[in-house]
PDB file of N, CA and C in Angstrom:
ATOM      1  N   UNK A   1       0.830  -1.169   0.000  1.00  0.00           N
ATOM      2  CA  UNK A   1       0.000   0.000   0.000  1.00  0.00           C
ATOM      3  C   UNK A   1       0.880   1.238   0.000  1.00  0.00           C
ATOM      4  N   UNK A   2       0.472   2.340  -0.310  1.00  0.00           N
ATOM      5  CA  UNK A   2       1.241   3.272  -0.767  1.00  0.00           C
ATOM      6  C   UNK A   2       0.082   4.654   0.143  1.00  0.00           C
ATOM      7  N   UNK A   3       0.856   5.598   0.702  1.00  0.00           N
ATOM      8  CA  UNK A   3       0.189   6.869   1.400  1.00  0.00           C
ATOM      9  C   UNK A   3       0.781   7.883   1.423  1.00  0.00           C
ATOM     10  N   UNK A   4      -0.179   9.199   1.361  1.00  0.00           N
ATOM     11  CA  UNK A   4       0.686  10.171   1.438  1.00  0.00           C
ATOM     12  C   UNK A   4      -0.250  10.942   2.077  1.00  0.00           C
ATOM     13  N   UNK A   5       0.040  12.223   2.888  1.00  0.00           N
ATOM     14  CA  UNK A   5      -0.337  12.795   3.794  1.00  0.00           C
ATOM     15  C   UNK A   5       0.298  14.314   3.738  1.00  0.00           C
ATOM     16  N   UNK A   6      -0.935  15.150   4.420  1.00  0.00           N
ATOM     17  CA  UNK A   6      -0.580  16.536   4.889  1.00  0.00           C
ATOM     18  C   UNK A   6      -1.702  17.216   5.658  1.00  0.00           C
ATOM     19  N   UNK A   7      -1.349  17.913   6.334  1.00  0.00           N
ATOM     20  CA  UNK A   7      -2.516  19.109   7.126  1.00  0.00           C
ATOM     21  C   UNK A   7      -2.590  20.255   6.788  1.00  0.00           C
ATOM     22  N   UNK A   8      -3.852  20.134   6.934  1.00  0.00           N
ATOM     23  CA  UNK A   8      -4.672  21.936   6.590  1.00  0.00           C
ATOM     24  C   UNK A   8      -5.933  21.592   7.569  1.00  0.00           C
ATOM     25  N   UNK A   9      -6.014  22.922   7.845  1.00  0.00           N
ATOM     26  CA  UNK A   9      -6.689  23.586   8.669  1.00  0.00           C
ATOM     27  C   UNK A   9      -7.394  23.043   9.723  1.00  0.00           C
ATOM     28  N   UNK A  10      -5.865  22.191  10.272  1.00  0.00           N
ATOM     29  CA  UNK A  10      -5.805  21.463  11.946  1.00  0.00           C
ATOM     30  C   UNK A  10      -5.948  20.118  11.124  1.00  0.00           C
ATOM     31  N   UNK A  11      -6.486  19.766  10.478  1.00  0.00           N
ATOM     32  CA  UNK A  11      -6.586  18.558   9.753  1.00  0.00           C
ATOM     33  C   UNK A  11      -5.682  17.725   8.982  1.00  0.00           C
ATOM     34  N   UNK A  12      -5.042  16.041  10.081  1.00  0.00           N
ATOM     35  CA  UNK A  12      -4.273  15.365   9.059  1.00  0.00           C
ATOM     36  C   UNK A  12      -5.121  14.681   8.042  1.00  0.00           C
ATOM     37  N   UNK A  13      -4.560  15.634   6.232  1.00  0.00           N
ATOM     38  CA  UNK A  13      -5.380  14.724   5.108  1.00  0.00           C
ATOM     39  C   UNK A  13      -4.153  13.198   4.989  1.00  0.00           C
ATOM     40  N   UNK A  14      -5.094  11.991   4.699  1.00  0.00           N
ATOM     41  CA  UNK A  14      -4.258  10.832   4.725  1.00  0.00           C
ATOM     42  C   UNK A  14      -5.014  10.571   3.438  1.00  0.00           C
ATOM     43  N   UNK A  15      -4.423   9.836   1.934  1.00  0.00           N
ATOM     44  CA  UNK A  15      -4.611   9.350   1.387  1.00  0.00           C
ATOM     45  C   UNK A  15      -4.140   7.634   0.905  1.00  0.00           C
ATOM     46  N   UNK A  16      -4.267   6.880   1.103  1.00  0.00           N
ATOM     47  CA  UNK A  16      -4.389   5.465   1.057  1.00  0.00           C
ATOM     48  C   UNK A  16      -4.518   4.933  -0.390  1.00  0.00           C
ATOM     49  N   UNK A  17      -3.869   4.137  -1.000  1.00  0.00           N
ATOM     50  CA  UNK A  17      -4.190   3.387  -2.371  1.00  0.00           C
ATOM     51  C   UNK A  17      -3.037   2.026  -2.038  1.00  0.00           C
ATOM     52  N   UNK A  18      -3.928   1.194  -2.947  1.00  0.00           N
ATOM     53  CA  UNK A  18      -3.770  -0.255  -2.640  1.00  0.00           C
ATOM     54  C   UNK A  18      -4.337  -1.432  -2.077  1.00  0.00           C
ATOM     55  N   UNK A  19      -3.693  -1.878  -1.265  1.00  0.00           N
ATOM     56  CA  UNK A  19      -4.053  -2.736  -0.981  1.00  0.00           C
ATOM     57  C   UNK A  19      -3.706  -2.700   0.846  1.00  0.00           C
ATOM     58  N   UNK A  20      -4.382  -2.614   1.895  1.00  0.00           N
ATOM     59  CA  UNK A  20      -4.234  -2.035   3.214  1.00  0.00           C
ATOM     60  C   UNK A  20      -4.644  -3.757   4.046  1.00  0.00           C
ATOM     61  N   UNK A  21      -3.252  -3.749   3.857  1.00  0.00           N
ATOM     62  CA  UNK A  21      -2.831  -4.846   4.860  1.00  0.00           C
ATOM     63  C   UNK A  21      -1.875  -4.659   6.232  1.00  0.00           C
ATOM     64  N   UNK A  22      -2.391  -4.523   7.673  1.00  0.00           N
ATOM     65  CA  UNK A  22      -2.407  -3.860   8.300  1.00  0.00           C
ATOM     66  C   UNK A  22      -0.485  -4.445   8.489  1.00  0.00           C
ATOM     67  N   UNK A  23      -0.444  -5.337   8.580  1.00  0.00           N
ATOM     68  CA  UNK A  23       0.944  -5.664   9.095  1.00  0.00           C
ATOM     69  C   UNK A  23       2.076  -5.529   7.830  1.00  0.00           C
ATOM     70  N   UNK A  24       2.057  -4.953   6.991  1.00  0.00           N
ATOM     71  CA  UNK A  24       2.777  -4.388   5.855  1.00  0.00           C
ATOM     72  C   UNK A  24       3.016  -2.875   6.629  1.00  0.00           C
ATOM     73  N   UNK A  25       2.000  -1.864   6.740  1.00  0.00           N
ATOM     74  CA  UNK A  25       2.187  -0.525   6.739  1.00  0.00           C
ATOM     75  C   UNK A  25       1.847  -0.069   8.194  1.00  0.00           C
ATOM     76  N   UNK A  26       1.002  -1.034   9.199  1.00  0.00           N
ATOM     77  CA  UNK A  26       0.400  -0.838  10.204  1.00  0.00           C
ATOM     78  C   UNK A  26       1.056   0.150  11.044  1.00  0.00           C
ATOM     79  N   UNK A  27       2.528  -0.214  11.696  1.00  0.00           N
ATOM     80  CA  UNK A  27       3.366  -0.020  12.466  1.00  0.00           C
ATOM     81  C   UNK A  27       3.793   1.112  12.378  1.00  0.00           C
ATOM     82  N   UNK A  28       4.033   1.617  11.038  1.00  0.00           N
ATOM     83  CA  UNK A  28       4.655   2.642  10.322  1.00  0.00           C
ATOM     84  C   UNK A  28       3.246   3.838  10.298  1.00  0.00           C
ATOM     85  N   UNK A  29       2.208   3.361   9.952  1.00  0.00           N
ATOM     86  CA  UNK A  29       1.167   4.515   9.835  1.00  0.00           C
ATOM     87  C   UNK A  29       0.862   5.093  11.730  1.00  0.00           C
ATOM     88  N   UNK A  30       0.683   3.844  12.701  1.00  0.00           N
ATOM     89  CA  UNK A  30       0.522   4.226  13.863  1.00  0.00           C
ATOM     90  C   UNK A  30       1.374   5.282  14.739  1.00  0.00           C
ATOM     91  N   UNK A  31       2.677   5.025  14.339  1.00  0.00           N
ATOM     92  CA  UNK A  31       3.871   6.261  14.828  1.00  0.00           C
ATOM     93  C   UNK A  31       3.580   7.062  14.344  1.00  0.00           C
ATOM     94  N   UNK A  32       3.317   7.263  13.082  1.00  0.00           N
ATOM     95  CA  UNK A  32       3.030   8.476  12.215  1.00  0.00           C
ATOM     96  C   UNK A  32       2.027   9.539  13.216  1.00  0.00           C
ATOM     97  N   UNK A  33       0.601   8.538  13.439  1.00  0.00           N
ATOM     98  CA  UNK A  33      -0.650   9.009  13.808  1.00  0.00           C
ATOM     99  C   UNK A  33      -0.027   9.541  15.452  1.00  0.00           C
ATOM    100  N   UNK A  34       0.863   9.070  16.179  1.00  0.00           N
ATOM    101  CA  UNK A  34       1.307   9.332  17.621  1.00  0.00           C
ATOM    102  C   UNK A  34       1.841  10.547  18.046  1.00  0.00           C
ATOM    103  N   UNK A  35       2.953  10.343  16.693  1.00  0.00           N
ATOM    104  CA  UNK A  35       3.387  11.895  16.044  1.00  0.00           C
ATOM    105  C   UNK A  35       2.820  12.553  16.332  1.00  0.00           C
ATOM    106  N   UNK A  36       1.223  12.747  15.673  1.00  0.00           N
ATOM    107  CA  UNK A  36       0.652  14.085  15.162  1.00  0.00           C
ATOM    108  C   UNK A  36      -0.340  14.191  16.215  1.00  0.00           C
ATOM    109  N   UNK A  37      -0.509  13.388  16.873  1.00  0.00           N
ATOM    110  CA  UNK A  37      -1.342  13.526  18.231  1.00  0.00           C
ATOM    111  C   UNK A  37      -0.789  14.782  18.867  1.00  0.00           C
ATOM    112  N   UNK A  38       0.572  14.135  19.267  1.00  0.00           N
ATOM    113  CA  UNK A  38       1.633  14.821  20.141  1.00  0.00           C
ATOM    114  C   UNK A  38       1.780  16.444  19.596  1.00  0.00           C
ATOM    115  N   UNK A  39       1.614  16.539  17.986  1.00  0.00           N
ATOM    116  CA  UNK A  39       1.630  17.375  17.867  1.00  0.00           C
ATOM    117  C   UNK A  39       0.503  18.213  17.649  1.00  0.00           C
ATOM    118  N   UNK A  40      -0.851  18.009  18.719  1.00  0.00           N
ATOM    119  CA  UNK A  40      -2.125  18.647  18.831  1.00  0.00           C
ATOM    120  C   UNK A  40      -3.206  18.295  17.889  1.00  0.00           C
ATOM    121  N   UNK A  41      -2.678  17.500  16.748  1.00  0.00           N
ATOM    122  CA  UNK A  41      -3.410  17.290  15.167  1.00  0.00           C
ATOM    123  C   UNK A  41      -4.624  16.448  15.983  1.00  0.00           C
ATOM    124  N   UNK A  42      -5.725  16.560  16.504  1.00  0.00           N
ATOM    125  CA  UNK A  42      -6.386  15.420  16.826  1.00  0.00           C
ATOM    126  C   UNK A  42      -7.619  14.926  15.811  1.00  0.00           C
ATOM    127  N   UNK A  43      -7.913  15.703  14.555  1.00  0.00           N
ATOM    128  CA  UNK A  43      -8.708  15.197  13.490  1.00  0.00           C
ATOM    129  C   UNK A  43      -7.945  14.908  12.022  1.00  0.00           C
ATOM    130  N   UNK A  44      -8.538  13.612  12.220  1.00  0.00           N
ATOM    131  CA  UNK A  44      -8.259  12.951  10.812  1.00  0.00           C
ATOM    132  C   UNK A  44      -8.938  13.073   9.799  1.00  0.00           C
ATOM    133  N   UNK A  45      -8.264  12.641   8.350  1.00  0.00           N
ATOM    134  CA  UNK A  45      -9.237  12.387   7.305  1.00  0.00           C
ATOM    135  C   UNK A  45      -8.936  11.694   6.194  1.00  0.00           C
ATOM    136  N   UNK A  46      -8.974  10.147   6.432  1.00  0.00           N
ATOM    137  CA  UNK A  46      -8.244   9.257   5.515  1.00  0.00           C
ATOM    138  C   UNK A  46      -9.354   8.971   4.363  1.00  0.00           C
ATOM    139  N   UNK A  47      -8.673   9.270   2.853  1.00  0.00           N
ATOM    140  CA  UNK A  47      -9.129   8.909   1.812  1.00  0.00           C
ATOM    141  C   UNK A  47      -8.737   7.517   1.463  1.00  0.00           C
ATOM    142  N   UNK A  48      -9.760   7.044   1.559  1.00  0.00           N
ATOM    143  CA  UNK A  48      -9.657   5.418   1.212  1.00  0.00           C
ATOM    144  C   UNK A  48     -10.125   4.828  -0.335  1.00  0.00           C
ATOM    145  N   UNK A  49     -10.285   5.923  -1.125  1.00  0.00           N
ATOM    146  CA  UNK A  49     -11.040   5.472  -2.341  1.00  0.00           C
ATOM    147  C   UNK A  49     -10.494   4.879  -3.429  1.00  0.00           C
ATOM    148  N   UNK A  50      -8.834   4.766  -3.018  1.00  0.00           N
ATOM    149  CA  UNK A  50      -8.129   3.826  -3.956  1.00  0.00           C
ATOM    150  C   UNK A  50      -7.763   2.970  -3.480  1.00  0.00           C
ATOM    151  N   UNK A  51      -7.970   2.345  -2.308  1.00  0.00           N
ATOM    152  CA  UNK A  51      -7.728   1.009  -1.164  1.00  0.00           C
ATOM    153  C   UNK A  51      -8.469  -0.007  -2.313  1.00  0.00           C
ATOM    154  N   UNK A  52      -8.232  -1.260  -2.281  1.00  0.00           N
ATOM    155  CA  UNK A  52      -8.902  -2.241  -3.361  1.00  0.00           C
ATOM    156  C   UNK A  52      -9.466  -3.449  -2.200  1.00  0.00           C
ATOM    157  N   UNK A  53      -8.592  -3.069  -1.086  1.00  0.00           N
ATOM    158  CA  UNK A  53      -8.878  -4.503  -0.391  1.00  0.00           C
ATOM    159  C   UNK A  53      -8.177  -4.074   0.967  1.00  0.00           C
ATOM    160  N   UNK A  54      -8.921  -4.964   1.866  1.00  0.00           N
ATOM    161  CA  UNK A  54      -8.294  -4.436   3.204  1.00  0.00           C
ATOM    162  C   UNK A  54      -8.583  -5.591   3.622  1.00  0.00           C
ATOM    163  N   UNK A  55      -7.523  -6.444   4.626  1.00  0.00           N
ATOM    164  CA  UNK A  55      -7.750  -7.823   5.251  1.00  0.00           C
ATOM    165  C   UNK A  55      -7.950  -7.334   6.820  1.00  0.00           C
ATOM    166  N   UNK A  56      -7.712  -8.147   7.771  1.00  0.00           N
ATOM    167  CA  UNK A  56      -8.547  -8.221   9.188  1.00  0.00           C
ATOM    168  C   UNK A  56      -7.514  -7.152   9.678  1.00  0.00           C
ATOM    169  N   UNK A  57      -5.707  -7.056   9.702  1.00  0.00           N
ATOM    170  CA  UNK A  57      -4.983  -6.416   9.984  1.00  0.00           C
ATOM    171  C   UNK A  57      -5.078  -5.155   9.571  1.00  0.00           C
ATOM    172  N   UNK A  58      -5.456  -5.029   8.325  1.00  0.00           N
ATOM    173  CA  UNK A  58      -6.274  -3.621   7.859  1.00  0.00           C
ATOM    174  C   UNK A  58      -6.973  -2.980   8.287  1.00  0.00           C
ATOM    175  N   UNK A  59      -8.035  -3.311   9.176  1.00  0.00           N
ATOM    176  CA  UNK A  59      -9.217  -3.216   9.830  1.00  0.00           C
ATOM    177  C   UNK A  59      -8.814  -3.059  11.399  1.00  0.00           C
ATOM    178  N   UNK A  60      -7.861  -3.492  11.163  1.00  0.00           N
ATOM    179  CA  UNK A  60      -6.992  -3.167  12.662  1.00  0.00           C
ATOM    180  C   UNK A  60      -6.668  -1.840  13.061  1.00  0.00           C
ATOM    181  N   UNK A  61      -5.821  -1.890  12.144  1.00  0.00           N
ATOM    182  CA  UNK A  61      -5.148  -0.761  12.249  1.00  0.00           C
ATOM    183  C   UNK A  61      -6.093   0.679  11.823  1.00  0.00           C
ATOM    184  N   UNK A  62      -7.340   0.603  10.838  1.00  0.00           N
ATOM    185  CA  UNK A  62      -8.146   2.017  11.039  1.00  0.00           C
ATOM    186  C   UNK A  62      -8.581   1.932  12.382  1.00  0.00           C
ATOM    187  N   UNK A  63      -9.117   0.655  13.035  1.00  0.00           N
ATOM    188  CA  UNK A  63      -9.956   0.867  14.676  1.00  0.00           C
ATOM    189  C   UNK A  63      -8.730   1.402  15.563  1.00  0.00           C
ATOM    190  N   UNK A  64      -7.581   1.045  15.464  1.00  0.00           N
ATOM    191  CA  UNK A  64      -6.729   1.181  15.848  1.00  0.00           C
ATOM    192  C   UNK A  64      -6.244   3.489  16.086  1.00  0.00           C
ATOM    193  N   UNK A  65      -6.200   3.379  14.496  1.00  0.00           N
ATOM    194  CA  UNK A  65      -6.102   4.560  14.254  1.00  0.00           C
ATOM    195  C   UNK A  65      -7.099   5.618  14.914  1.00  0.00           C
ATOM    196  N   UNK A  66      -8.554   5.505  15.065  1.00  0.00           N
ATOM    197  CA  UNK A  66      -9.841   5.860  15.599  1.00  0.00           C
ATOM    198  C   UNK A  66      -9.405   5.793  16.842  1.00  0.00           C
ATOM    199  N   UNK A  67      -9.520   4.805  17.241  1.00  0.00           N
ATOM    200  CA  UNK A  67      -9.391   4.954  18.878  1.00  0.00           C
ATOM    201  C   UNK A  67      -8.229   5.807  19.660  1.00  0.00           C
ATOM    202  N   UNK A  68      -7.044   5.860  18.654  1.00  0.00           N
ATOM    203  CA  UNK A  68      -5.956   6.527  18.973  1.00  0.00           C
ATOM    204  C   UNK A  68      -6.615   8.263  19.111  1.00  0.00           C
ATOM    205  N   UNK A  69      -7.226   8.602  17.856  1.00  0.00           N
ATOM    206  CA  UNK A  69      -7.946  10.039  18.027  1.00  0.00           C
ATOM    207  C   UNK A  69      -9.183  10.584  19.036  1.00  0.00           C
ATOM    208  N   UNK A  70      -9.580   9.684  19.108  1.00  0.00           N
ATOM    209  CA  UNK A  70     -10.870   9.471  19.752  1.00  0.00           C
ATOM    210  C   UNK A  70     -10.275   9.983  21.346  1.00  0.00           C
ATOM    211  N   UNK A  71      -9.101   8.797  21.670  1.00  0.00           N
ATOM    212  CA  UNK A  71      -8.964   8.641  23.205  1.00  0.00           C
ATOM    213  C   UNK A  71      -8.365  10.188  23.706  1.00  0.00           C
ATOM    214  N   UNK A  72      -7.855  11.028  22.917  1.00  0.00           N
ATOM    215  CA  UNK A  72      -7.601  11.759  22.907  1.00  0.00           C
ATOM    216  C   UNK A  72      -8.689  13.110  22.393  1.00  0.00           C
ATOM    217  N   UNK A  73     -10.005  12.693  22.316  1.00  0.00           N
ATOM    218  CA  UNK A  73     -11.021  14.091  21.826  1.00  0.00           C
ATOM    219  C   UNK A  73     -11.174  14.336  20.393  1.00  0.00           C
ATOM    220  N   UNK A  74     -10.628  13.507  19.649  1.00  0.00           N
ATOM    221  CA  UNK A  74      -9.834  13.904  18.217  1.00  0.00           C
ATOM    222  C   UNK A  74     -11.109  12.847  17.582  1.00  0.00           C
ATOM    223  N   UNK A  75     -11.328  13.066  16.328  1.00  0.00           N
ATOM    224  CA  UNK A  75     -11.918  12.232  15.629  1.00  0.00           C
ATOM    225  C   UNK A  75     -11.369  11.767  14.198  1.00  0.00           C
ATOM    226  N   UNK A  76     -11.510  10.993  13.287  1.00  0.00           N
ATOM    227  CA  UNK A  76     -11.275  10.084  12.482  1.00  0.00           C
ATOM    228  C   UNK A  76     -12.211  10.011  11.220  1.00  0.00           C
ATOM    229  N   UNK A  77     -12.391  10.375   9.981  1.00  0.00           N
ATOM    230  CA  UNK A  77     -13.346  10.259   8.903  1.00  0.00           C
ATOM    231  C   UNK A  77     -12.488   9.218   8.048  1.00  0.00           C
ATOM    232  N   UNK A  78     -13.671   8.846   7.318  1.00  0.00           N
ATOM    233  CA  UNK A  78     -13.123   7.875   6.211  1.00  0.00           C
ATOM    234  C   UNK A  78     -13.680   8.854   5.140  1.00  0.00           C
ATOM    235  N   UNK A  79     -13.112   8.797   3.484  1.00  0.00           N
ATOM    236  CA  UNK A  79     -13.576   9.712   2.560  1.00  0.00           C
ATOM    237  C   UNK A  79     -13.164   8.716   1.682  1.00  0.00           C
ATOM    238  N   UNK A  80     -15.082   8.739   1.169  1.00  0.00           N
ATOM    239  CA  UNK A  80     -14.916   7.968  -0.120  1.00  0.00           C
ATOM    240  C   UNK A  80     -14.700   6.863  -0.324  1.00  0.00           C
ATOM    241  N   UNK A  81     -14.776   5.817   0.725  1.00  0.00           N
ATOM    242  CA  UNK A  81     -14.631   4.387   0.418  1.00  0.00           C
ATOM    243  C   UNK A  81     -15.267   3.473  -0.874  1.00  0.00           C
ATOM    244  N   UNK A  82     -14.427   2.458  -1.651  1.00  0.00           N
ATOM    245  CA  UNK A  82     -14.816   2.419  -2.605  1.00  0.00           C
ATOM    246  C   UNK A  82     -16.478   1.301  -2.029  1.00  0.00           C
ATOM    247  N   UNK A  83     -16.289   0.674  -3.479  1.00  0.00           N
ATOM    248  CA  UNK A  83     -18.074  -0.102  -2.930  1.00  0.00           C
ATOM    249  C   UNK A  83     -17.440  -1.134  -2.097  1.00  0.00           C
ATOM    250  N   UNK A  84     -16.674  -1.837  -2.618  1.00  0.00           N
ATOM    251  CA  UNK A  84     -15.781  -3.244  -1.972  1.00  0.00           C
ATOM    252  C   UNK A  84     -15.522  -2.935  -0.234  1.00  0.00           C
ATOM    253  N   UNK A  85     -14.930  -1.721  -0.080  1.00  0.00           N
ATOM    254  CA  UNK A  85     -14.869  -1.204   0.773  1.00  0.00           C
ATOM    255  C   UNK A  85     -16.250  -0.939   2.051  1.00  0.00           C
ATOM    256  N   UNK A  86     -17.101  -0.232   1.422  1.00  0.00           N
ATOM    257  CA  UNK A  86     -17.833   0.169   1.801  1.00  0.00           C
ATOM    258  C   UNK A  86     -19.016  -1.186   2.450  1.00  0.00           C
ATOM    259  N   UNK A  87     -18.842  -1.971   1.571  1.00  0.00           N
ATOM    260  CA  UNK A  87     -19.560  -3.211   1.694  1.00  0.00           C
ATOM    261  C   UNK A  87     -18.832  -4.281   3.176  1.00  0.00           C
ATOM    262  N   UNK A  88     -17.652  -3.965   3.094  1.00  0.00           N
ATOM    263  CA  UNK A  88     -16.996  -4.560   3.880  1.00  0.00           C
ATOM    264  C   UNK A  88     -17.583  -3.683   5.326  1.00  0.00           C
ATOM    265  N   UNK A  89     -17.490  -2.635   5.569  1.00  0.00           N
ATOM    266  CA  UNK A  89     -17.812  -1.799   6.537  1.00  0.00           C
ATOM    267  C   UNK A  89     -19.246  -2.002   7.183  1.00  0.00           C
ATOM    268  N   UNK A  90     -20.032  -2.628   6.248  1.00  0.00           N
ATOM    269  CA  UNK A  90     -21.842  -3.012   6.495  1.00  0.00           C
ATOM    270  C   UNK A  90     -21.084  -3.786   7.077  1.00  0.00           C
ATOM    271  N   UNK A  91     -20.666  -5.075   6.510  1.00  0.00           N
ATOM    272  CA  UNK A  91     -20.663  -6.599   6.622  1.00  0.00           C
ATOM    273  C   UNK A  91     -20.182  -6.979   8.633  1.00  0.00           C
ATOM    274  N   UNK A  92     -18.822  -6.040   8.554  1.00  0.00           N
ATOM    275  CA  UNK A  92     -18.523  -6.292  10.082  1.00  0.00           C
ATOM    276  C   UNK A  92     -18.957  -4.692  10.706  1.00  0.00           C
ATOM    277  N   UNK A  93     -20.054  -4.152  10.441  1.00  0.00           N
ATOM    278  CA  UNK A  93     -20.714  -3.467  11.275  1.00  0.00           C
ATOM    279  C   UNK A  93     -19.981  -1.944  11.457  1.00  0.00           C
ATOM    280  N   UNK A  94     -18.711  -1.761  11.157  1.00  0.00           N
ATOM    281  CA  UNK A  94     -17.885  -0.740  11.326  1.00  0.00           C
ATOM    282  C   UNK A  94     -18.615   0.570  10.994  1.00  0.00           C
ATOM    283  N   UNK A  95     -19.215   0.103   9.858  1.00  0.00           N
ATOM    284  CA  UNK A  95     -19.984   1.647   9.491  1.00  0.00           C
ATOM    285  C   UNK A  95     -21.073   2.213  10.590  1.00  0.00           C
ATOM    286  N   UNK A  96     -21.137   1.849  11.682  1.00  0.00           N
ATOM    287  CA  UNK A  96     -21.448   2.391  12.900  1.00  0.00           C
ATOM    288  C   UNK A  96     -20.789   3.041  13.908  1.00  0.00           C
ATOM    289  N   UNK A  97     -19.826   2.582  13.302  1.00  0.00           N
ATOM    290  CA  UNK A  97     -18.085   3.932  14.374  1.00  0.00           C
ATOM    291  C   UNK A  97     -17.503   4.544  13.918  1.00  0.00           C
ATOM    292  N   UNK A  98     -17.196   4.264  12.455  1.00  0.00           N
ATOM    293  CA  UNK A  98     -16.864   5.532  11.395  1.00  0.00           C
ATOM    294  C   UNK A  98     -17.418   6.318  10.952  1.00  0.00           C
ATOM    295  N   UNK A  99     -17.628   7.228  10.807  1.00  0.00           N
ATOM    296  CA  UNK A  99     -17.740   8.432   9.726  1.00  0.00           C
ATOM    297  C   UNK A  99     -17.464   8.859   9.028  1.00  0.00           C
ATOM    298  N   UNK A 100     -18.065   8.551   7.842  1.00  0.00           N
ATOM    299  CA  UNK A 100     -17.945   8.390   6.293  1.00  0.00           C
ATOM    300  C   UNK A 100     -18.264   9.785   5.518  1.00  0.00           C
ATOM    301  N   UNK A 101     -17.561   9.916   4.667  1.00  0.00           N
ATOM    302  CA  UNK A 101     -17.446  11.391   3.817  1.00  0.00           C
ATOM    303  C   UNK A 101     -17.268  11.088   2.849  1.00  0.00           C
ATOM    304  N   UNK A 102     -17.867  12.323   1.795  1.00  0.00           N
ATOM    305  CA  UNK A 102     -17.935  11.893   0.467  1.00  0.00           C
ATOM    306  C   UNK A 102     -16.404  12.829  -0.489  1.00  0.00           C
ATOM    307  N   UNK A 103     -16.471  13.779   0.508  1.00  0.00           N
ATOM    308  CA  UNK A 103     -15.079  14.312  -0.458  1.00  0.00           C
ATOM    309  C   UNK A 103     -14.333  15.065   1.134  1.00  0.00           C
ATOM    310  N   UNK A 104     -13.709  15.741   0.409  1.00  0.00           N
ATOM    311  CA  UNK A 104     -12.589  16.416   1.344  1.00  0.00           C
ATOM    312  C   UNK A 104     -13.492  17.503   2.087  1.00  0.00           C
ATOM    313  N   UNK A 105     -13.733  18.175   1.646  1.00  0.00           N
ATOM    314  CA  UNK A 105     -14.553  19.146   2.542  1.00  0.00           C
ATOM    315  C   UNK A 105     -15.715  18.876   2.879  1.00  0.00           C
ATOM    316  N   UNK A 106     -16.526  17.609   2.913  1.00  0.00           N
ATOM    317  CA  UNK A 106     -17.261  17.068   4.037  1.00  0.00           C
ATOM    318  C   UNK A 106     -16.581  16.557   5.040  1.00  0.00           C
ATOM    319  N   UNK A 107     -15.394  15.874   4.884  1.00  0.00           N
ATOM    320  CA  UNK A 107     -15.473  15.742   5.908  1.00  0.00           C
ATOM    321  C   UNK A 107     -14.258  16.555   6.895  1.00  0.00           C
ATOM    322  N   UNK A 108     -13.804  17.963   6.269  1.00  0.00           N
ATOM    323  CA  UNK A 108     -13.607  19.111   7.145  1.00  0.00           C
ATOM    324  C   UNK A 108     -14.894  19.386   7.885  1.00  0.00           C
ATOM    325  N   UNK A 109     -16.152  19.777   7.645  1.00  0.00           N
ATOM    326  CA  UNK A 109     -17.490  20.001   7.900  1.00  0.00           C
ATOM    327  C   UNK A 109     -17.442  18.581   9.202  1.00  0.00           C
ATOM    328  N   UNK A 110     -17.659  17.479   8.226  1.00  0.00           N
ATOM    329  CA  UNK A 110     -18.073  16.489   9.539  1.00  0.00           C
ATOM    330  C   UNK A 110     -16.765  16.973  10.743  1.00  0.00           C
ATOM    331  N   UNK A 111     -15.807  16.823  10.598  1.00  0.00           N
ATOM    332  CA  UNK A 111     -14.611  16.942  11.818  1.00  0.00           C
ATOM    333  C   UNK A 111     -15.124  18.273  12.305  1.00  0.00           C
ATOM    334  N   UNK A 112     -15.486  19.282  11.899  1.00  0.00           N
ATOM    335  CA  UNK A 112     -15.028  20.580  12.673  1.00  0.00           C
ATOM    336  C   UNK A 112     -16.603  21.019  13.359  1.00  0.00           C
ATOM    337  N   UNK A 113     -17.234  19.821  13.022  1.00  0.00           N
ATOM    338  CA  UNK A 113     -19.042  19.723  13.448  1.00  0.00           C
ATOM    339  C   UNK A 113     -19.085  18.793  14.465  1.00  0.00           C
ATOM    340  N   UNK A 114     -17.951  17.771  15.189  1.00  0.00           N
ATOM    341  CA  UNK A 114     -18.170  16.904  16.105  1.00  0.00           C
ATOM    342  C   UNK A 114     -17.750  17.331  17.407  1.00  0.00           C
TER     343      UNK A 114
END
């Protein structure tokens, strides 16, 4: 999987493509996210709309990621999940703890509205 990232306006943007297998990138995205805690960033906003597939470690590591913002006041959007994706999120229920956005500035709106 391949990511790239930046902030605007208090907001880390995370973009995601591939294939999000948590123990490939897991380790490496979580320091990242600890980082930016530390450094006050407490809303996220990962674009997931080029993710193709995400296995259980995948799924780890976004609850993972969430709870990291969360425990801290901070919240977490997903933007744009594809259908595969999105279907997966019904299937194990997730789409009841995430918050889902359709582009970038919903979910500035959803984050700066919670």
């Amino acid at each position: 999987m391949n990511y790239n990232y930046h902030e605007k306006e208090g907001v880390l943007f995370m973009t995601f493509s591939g294939d999000l297998i948590g123990e490939n990138n897991g380790p490496e995205l979580l320091e990242l996210i600890s980082q930016q805690i530390e450094n006050n960033v407490l809303l996220c906003a990962i674009d997931i709309s080029n993710v193709r597939y995400i296995n259980s470690s995948g799924i780890g590591v976004l609850i993972t990621m969430l709870t990291k913002f969360r425990n801290k006041d901070g919240e977490l959007v997903l933007i744009n999940p594809s259908e595969h994706v999105k279907k997966l999120l019904i299937i194990t229920k997730l789409n009841a703890i995430f918050h889902v956005a359709d582009s970038e500035d919903d979910a500035i709106n959803e984050l700066k509205n919670t």
